[in-house]
N, C-alpha and C. Protein backbone atom coordinates (compact mmCIF):
# COMPACT_ATOMS: atom_id res chain seq x y z
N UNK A 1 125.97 112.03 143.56
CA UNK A 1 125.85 112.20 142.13
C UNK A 1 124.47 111.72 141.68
N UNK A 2 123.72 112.62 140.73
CA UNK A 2 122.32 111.85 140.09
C UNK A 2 122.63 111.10 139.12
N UNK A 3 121.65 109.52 139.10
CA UNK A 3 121.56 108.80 138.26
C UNK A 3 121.39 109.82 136.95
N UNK A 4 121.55 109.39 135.76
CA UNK A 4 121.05 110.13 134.69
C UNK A 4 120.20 109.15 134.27
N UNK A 5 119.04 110.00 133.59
CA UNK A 5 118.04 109.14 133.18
C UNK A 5 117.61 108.40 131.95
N UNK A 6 117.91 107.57 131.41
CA UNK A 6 117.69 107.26 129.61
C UNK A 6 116.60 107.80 129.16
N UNK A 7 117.12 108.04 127.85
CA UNK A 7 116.02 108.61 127.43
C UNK A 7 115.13 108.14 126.71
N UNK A 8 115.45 106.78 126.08
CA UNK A 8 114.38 106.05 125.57
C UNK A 8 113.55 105.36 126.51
N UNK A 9 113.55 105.31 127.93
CA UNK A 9 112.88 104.34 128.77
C UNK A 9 111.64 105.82 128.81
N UNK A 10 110.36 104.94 128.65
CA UNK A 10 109.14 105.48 129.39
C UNK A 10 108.41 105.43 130.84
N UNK A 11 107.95 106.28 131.18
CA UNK A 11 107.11 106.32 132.58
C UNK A 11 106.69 104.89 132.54
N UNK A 12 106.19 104.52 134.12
CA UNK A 12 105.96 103.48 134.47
C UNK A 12 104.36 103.21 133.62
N UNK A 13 103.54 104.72 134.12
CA UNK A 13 102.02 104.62 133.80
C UNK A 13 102.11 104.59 132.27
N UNK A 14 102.83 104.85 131.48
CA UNK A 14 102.92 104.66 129.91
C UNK A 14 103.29 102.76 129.36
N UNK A 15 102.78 102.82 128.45
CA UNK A 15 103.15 101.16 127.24
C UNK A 15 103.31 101.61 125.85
N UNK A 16 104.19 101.16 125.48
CA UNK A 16 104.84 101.26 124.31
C UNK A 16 103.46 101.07 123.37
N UNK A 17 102.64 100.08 123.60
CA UNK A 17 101.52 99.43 122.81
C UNK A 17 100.77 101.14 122.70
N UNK A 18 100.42 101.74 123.70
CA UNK A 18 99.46 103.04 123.93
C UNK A 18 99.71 103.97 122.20
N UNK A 19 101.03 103.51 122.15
CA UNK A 19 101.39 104.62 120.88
C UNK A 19 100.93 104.06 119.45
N UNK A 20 100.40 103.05 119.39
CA UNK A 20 100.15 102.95 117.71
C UNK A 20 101.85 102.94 117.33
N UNK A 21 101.73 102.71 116.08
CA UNK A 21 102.68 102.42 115.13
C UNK A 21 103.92 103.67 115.02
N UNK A 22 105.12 103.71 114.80
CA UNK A 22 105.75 105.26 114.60
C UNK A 22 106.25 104.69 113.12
N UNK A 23 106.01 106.12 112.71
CA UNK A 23 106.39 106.26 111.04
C UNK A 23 107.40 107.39 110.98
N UNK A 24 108.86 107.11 110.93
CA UNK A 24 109.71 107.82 110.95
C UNK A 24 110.03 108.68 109.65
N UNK A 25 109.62 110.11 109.68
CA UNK A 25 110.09 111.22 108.45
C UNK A 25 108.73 110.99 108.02
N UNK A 26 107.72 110.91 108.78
CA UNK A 26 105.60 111.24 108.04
C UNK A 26 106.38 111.99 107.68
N UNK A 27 106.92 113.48 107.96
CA UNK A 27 106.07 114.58 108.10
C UNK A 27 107.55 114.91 106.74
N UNK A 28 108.39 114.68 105.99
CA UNK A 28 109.52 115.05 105.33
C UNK A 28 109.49 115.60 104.01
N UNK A 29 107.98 115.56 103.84
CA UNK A 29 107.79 116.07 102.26
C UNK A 29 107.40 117.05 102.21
N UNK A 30 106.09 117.09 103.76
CA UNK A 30 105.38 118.73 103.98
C UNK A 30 106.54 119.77 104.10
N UNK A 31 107.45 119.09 105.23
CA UNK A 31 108.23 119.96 105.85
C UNK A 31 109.20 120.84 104.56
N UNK A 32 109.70 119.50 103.74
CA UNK A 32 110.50 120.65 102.20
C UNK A 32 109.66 121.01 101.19
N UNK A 33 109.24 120.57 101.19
CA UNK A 33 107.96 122.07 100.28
C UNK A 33 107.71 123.07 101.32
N UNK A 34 107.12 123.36 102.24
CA UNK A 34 106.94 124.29 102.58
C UNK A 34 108.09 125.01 103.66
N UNK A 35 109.82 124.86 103.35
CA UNK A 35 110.65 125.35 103.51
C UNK A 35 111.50 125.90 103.03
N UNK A 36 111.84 127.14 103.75
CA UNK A 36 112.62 128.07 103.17
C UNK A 36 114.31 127.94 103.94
N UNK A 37 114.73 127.50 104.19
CA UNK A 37 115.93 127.23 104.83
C UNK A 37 117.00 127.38 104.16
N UNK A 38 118.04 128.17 104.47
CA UNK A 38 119.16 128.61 103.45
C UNK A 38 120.48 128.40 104.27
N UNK A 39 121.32 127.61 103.79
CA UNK A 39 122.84 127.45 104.32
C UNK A 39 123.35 127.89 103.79
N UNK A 40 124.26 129.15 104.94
CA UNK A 40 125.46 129.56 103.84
C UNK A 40 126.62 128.71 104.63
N UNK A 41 127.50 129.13 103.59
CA UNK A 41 129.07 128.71 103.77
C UNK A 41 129.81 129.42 105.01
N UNK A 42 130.10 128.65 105.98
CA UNK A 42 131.53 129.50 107.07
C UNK A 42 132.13 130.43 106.87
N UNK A 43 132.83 130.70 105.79
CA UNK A 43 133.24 132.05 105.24
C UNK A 43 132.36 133.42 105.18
N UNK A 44 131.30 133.17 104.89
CA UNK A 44 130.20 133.68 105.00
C UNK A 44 129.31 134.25 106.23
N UNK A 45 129.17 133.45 106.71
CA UNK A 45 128.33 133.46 108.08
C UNK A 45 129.41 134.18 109.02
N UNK A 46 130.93 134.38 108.69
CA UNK A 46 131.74 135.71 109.98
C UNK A 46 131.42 137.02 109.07
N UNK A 47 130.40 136.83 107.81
CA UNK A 47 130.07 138.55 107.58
C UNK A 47 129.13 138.77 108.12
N UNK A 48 128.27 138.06 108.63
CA UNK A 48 126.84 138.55 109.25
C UNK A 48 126.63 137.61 110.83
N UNK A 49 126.47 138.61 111.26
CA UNK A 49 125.92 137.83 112.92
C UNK A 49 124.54 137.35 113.05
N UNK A 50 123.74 137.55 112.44
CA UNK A 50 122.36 137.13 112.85
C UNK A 50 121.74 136.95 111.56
N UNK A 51 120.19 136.74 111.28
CA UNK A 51 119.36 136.60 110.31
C UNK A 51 118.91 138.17 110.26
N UNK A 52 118.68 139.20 110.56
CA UNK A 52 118.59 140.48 109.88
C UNK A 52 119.29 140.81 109.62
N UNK A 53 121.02 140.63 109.81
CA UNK A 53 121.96 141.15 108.82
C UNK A 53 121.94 140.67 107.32
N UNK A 54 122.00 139.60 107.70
CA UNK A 54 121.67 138.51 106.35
C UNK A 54 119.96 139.44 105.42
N UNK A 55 119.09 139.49 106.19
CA UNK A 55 117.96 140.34 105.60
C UNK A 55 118.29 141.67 105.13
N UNK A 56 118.76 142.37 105.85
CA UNK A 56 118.82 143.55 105.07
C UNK A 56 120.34 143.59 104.28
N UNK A 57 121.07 142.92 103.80
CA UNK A 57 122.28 142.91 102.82
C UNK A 57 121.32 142.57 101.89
N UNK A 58 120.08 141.08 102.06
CA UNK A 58 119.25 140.58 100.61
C UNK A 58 118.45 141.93 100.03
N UNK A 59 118.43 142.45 100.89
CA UNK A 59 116.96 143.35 100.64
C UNK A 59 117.87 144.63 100.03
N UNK A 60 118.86 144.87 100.34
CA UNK A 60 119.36 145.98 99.72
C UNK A 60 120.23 145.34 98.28
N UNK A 61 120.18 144.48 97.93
CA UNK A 61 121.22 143.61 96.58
C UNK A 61 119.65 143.68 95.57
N UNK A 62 119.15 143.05 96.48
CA UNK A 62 117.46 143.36 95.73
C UNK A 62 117.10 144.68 94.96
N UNK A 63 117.28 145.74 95.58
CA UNK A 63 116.97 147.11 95.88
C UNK A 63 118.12 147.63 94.33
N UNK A 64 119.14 147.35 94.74
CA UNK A 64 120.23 147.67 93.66
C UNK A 64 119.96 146.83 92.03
N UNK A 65 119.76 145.66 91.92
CA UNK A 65 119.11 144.94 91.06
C UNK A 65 117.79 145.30 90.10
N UNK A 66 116.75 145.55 90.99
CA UNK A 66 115.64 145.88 90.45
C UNK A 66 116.07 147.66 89.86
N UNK A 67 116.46 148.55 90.63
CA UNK A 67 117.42 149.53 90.08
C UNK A 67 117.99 149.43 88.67
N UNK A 68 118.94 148.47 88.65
CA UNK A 68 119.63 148.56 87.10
C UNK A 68 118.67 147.68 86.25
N UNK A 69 118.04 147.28 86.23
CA UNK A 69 116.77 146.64 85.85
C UNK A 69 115.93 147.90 84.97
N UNK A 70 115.64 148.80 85.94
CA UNK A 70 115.03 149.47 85.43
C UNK A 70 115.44 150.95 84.39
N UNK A 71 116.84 150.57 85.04
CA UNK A 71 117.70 151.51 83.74
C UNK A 71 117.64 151.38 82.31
N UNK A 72 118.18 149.92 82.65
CA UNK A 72 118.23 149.20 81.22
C UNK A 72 117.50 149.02 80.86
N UNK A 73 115.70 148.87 81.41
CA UNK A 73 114.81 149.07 80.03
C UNK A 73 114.40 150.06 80.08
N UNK A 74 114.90 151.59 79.96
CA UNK A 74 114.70 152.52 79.98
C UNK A 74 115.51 153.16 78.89
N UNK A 75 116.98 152.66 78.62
CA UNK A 75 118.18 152.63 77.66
C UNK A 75 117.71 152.45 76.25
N UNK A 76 116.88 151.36 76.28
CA UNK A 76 116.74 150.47 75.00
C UNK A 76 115.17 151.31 74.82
């Protein structure tokens, strides 16, 4: 059987000192501003299998929208 290896232990040729300081979540402000990340609900996610199903249902609700959009200021 193989030992398993931890995963916080470092190589021998490595020192903890080598790393400077760690600042846990630097990066947590860039990362949500410049994210687009969308959760849907379980119920949801057994209508679509992948992220282009999900794309083209948005893109066609879009499509239908901007449509009656343009009815209605066409009406008035």
């Amino acid at each position: 059987m193989k030992k398993v290896k931890k995963v916080d232990d470092l190589r021998p040729e490595y020192k903890r000192s080598d790393f400077g300081t760690l600042v846990r979540g630097k990066h947590v402000a860039q990362l949500q501003a410049n994210s687009n990340v969308v959760v849907l609900d379980p119920e949801v996610t057994t209508l679509f299998p992948n992220s282009a199903a999900v794309n083209a249902a948005l893109r066609s609700l879009a499509e239908i929208a901007r449509r009656a959009d343009s009815r209605r200021r066409r009406s008035q």
